[in-house]
Protein backbone atom coordinates (compact mmCIF):
# COMPACT_ATOMS: atom_id res chain seq x y z
CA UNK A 1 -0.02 22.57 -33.67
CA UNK A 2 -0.67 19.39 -32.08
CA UNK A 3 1.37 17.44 -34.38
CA UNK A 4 3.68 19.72 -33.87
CA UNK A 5 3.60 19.53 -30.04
CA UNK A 6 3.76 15.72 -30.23
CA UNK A 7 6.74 15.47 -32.01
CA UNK A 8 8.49 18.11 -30.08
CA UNK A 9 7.69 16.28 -26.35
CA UNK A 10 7.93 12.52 -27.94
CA UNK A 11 11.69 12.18 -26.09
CA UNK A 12 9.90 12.82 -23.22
CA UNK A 13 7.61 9.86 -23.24
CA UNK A 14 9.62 7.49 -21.54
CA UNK A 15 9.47 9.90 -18.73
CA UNK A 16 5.90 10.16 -18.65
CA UNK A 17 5.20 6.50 -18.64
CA UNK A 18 7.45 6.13 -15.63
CA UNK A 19 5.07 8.77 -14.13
CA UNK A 20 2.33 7.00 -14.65
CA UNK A 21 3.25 3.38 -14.06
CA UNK A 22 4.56 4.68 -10.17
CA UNK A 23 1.26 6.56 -10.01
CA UNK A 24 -0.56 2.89 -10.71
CA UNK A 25 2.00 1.22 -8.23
CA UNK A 26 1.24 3.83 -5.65
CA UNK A 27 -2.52 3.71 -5.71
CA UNK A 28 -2.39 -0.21 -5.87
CA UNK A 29 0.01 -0.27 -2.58
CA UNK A 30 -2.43 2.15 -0.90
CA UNK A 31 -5.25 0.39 -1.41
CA UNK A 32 -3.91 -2.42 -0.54
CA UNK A 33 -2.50 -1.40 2.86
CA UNK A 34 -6.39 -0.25 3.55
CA UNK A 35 -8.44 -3.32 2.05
CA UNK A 36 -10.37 -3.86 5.45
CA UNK A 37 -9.97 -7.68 4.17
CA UNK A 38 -6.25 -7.46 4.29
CA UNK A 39 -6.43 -5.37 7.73
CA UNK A 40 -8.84 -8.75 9.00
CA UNK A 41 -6.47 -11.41 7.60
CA UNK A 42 -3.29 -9.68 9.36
CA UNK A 43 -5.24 -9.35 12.91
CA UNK A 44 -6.63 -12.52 12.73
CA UNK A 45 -2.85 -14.09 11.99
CA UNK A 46 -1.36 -12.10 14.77
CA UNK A 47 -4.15 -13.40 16.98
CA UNK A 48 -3.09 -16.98 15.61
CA UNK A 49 0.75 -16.58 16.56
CA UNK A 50 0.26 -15.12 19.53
CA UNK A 51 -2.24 -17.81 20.82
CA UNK A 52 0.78 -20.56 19.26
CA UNK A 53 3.38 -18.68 21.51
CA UNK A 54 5.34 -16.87 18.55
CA UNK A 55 4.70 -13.67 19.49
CA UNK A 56 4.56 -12.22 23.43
CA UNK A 57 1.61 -10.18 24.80
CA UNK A 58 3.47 -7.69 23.98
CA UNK A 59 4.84 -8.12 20.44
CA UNK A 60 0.91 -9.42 19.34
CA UNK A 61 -0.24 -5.56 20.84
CA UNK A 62 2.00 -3.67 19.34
CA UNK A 63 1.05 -5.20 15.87
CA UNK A 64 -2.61 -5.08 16.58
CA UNK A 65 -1.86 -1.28 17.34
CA UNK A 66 0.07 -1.35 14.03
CA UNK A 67 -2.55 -2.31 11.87
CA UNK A 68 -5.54 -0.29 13.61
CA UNK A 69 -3.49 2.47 13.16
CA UNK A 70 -3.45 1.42 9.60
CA UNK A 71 -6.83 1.64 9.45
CA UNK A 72 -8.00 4.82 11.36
CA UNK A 73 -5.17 6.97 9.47
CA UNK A 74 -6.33 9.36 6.72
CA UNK A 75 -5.23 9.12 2.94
């Protein structure tokens, strides 16, 4: 039967390997988004525009807020 069953759900392959590569993408993207070394690196370069005057008070909180938010949120 499982010969059988192979050859029967072979066109659907393809399919299946989509499936998995977005499933790869998807866990890659999360982790990423939550690597408390990526979280660091993106504070510590809003800290750096803000103290070279790219960003306002403003603009440098609302990204801090961004990220921390980033970082307390649930997966």
């Amino acid at each position: 039967m499982g010969l059988l069953s192979t050859i029967l759900t072979l066109p659907l392959a393809p399919v299946r390997g989509v499936i998995w590569v977005s499933e790869v993408i998807q866990e890659e993207v999360e982790r990423q988004l939550h690597d408390p070394v990526v979280l660091r690196r993106e504070l510590e370069e809003i800290d750096r525009a803000a103290a070279a005057g790219d960003l306002s008070e403003q603009e440098a909180d609302q990204a801090r807020q961004a990220v921390l938010d980033r970082m307390t949120r649930k997966t």
